[in-house]
Protein backbone atom coordinates (compact mmCIF):
# COMPACT_ATOMS: atom_id res chain seq x y z
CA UNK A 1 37.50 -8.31 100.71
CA UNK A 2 34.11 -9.87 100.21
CA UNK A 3 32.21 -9.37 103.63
CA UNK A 4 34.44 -7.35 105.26
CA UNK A 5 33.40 -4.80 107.70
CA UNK A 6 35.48 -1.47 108.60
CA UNK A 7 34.14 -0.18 111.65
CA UNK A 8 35.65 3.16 111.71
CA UNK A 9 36.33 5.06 115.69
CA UNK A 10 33.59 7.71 114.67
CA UNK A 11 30.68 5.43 114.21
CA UNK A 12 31.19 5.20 110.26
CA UNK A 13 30.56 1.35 109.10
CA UNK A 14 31.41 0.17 105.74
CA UNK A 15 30.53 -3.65 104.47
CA UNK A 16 31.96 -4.73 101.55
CA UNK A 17 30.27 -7.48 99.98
CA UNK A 18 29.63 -9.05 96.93
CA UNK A 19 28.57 -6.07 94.93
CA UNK A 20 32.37 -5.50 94.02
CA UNK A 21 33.44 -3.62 93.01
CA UNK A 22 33.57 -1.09 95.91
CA UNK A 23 32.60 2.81 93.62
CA UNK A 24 33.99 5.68 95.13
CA UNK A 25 32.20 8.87 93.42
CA UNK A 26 34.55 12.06 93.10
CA UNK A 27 32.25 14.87 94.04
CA UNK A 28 32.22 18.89 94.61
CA UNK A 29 30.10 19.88 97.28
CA UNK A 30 27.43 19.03 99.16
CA UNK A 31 25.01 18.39 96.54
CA UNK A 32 27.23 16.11 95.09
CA UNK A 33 27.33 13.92 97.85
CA UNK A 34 23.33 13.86 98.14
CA UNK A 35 23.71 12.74 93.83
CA UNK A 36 25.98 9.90 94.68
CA UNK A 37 24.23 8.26 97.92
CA UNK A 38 21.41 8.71 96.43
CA UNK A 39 22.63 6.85 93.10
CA UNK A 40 23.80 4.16 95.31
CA UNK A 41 27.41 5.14 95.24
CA UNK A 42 29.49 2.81 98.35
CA UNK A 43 31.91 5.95 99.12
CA UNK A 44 32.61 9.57 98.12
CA UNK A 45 35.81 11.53 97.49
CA UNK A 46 34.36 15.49 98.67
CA UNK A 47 36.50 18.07 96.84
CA UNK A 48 35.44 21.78 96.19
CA UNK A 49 37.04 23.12 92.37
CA UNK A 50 36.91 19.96 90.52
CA UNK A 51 38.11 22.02 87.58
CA UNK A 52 41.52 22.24 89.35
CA UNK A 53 41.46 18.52 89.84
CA UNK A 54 40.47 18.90 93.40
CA UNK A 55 40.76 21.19 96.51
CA UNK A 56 40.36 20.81 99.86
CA UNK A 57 36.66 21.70 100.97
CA UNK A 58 35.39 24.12 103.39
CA UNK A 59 34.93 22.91 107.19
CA UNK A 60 31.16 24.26 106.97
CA UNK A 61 30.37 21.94 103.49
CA UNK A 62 32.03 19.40 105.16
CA UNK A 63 29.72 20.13 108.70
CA UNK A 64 27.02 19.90 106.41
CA UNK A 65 28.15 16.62 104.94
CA UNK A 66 28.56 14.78 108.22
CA UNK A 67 24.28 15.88 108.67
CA UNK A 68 23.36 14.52 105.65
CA UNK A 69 26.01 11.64 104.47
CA UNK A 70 24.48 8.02 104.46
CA UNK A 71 27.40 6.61 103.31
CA UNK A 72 31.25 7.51 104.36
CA UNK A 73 33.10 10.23 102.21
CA UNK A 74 37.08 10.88 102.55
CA UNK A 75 38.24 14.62 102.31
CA UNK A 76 40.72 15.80 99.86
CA UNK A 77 43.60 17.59 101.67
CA UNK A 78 44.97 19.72 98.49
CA UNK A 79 46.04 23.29 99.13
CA UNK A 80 46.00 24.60 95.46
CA UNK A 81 45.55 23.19 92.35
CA UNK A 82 49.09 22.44 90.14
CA UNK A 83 52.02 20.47 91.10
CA UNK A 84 52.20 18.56 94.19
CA UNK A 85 55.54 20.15 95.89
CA UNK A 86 54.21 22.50 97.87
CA UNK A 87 55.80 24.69 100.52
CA UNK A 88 56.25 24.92 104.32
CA UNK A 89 53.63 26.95 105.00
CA UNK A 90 51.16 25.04 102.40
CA UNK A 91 52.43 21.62 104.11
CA UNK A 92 51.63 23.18 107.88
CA UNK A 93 48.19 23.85 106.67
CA UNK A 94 47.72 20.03 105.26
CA UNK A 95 48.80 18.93 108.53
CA UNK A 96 46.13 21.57 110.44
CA UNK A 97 43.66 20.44 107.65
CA UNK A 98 43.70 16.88 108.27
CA UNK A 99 43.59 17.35 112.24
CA UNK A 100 40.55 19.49 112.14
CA UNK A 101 38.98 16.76 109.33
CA UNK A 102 40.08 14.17 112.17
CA UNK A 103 38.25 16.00 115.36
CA UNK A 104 35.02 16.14 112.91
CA UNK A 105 34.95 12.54 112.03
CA UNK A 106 34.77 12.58 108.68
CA UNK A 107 35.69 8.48 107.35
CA UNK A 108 38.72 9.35 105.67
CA UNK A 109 41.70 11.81 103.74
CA UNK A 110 42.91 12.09 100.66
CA UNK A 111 46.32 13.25 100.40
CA UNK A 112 49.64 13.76 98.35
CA UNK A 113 53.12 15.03 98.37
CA UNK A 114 56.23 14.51 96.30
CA UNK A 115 59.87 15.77 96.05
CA UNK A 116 61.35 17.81 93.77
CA UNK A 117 62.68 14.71 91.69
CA UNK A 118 58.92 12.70 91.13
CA UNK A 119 59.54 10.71 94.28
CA UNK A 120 57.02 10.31 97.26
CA UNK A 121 57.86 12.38 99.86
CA UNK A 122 57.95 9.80 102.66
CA UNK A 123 59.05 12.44 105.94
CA UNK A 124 55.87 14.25 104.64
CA UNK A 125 53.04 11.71 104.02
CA UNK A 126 54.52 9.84 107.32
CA UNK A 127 53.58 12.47 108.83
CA UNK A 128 50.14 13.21 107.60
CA UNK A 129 49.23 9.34 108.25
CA UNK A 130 50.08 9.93 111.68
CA UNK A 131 48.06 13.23 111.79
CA UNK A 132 45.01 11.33 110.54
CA UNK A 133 45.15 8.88 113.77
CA UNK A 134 42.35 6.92 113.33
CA UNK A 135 41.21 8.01 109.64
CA UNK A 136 41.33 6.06 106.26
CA UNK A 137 44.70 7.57 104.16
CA UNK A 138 44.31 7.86 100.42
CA UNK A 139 47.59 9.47 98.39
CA UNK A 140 45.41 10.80 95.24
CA UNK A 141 46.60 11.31 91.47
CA UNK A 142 49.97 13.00 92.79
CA UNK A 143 51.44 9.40 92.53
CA UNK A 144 50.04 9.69 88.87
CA UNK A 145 52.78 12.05 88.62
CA UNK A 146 56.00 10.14 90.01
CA UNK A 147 58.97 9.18 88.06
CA UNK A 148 58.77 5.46 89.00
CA UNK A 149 55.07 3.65 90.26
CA UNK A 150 56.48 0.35 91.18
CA UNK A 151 59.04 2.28 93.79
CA UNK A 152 56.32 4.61 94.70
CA UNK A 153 53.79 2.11 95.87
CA UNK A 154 56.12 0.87 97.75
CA UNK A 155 57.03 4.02 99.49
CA UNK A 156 53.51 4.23 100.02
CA UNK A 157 53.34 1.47 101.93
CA UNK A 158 55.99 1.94 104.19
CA UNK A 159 54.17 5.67 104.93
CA UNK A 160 51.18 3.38 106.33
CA UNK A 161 48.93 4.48 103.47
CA UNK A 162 45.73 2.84 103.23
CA UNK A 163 45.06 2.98 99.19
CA UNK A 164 46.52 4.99 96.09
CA UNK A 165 44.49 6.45 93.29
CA UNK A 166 45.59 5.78 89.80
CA UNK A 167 44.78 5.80 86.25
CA UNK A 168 48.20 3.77 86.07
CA UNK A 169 50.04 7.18 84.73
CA UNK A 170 47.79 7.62 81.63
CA UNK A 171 44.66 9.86 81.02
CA UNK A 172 42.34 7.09 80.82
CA UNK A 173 42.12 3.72 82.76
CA UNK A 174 41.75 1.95 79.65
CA UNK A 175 44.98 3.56 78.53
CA UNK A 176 46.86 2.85 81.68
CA UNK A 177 45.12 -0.83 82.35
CA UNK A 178 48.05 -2.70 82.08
CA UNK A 179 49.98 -0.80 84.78
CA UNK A 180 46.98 -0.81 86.98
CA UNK A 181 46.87 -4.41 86.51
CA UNK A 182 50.81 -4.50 87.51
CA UNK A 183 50.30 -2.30 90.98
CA UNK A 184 47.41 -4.81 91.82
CA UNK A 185 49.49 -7.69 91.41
CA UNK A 186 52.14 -5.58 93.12
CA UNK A 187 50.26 -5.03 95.93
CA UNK A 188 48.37 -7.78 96.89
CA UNK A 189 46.97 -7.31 100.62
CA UNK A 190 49.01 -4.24 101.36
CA UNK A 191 47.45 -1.31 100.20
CA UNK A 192 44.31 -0.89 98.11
CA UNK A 193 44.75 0.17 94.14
CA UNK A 194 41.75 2.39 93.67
CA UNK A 195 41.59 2.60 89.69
CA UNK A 196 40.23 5.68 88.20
CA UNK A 197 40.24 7.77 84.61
CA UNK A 198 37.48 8.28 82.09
CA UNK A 199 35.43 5.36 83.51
CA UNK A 200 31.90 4.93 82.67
CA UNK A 201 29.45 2.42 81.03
CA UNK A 202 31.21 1.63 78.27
CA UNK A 203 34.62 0.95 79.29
CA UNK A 204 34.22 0.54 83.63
CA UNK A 205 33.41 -3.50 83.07
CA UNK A 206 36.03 -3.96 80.62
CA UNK A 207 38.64 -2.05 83.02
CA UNK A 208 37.96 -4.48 85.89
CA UNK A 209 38.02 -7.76 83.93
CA UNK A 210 41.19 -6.46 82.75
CA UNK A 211 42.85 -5.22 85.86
CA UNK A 212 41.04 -7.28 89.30
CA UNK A 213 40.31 -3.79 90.69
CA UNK A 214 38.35 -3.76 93.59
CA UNK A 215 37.62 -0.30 94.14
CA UNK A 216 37.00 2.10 91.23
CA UNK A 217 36.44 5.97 91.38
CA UNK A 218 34.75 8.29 88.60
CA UNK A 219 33.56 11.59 88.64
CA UNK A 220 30.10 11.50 86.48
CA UNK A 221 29.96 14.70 85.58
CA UNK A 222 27.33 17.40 83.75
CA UNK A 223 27.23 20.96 82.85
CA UNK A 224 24.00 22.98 83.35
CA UNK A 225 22.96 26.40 82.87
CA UNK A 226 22.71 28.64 85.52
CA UNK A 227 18.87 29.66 87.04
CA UNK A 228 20.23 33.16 86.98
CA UNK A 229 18.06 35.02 84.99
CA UNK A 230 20.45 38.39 85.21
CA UNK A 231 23.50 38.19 83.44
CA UNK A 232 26.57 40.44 83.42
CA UNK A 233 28.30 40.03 80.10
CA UNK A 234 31.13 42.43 80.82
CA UNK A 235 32.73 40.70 84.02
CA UNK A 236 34.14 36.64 84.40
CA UNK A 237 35.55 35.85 87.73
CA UNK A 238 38.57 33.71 86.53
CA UNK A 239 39.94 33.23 82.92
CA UNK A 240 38.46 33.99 79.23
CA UNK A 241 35.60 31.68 79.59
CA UNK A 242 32.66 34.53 80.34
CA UNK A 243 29.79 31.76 80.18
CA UNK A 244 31.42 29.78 82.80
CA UNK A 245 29.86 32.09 85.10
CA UNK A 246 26.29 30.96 84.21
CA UNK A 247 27.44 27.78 84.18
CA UNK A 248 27.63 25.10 87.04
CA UNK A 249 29.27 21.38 87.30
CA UNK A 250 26.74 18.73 89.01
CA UNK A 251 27.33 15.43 89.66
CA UNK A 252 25.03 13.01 87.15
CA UNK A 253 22.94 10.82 89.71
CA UNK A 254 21.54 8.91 86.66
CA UNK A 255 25.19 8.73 84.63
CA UNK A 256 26.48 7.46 88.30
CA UNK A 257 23.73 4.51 88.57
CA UNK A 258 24.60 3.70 84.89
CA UNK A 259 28.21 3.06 85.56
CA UNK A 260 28.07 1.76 88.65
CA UNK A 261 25.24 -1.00 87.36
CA UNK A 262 27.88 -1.77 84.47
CA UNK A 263 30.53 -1.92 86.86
CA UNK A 264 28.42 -4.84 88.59
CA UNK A 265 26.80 -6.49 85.53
């Protein structure tokens, strides 16, 4: 991959060169994309509710990310949080999701879908890859969730699919490194293995000496207190957890740099 170009139908340009690995920075929001670029992040992942693992943003934070993005981002296309077996109705919207992320020109999608039984559902993510026309196609964590990786990749790549995210079915890349080491054996030149899971400075360099990842995605994430200065004690707007409320999730621009210069040490 070193010095290769992707020259994308909406103007976005990506080199690849011999800063491997390529980092991909999960982010929610806006400002989260501003932290990563500005950290020197190579890609972002844009997802609104990271605490659900990911949703798919609104079209005005992702107008607002096409003014200000200096680097291409990809667009989670995730209905809900939960399980990945979603219904007709939930599926139409994917598909209207990822047209309308297509018309805007956003780099790329990030999608998943699987049957009842921990399979891929190929009809389904067929169907999105053709939706997305032109765009990069990412099948996030759902395969994470399948009842057999080496016959899910493979699926994968007969839906078209551009790259799969994995933590090879553990919590933790370092847990999982062996099967991520497997899938990037498995898959050679065929589909990209982007390797994710509790990466950071300690652990990123010894999960790509261990694996020959070339891309690697990580959410670098902090807690800080709300400015609000009035607080409601009596009222949360989800769940037990009151102080969540005065309580946001950033994206670390300084724990991003850190990894990423470990990642490249």
């Amino acid at each position: 991959m070193l010095g290769l170009v992707t020259l994308l139908k909406h103007g976005w340009t990506l080199v690849i060169d011999a800063r491997q690995p390529l980092i991909e920075i999960c982010v929610e929001g806006i400002d989260g994309l501003l932290a990563a670029q500005a950290a020197d992040a190579d890609r972002v992942e844009l997802c609104a509710s990271l605490v659900e693992g990911g949703i798919t943003p609104s079209l005005g934070t992702v107008r607002a990310a096409l003014e200000r993005a200096t680097i291409p981002f990809h667009v989670i296309v995730r209905p809900r949080g939960g399980d990945f077996l979603y219904s007709e109705a939930e599926y139409r919207s994917m598909l209207a999701d990822v047209g309308a992320l297509r018309d805007l020109g956003v780099a790329g999608v990030v999608v998943g879908c699987l049957t009842a039984d921990g399979a891929i559902d190929e009809a389904r993510m067929s169907e999105l890859v053709r939706a997305a026309g032109p765009l990069n196609v990412t099948c996030h964590r759902a395969f994470d969730m399948t009842r057999d990786p080496t016959e899910a990749l493979e699926a994968l790549i007969r839906c078209e699919v551009g790259r799969v995210l994995t933590s090879g079915q553990r919590d933790t890349a370092l847990e999982g490194v062996a099967l991520l080491a497997q899938l990037v054996r498995q898959a050679g030149e065929r589909i990209i293995i982007l390797g994710c899971g509790g990466l950071a400075p300690d652990n990123i360099g010894e999960v790509l000496r261990r694996t020959g990842l070339t891309e690697m995605h990580f959410a670098a994430l902090a807690d800080v207190p709300s400015a609000m200065r009035y607080r409601n004690p009596h009222v949360g707007m989800g769940g037990a957890d009151l102080d969540r409320e005065y309580r946001n999730t950033v994206t670390d621009e300084t724990l991003v740099a850190a990894t990423i210069a470990a990642a490249r040490a």
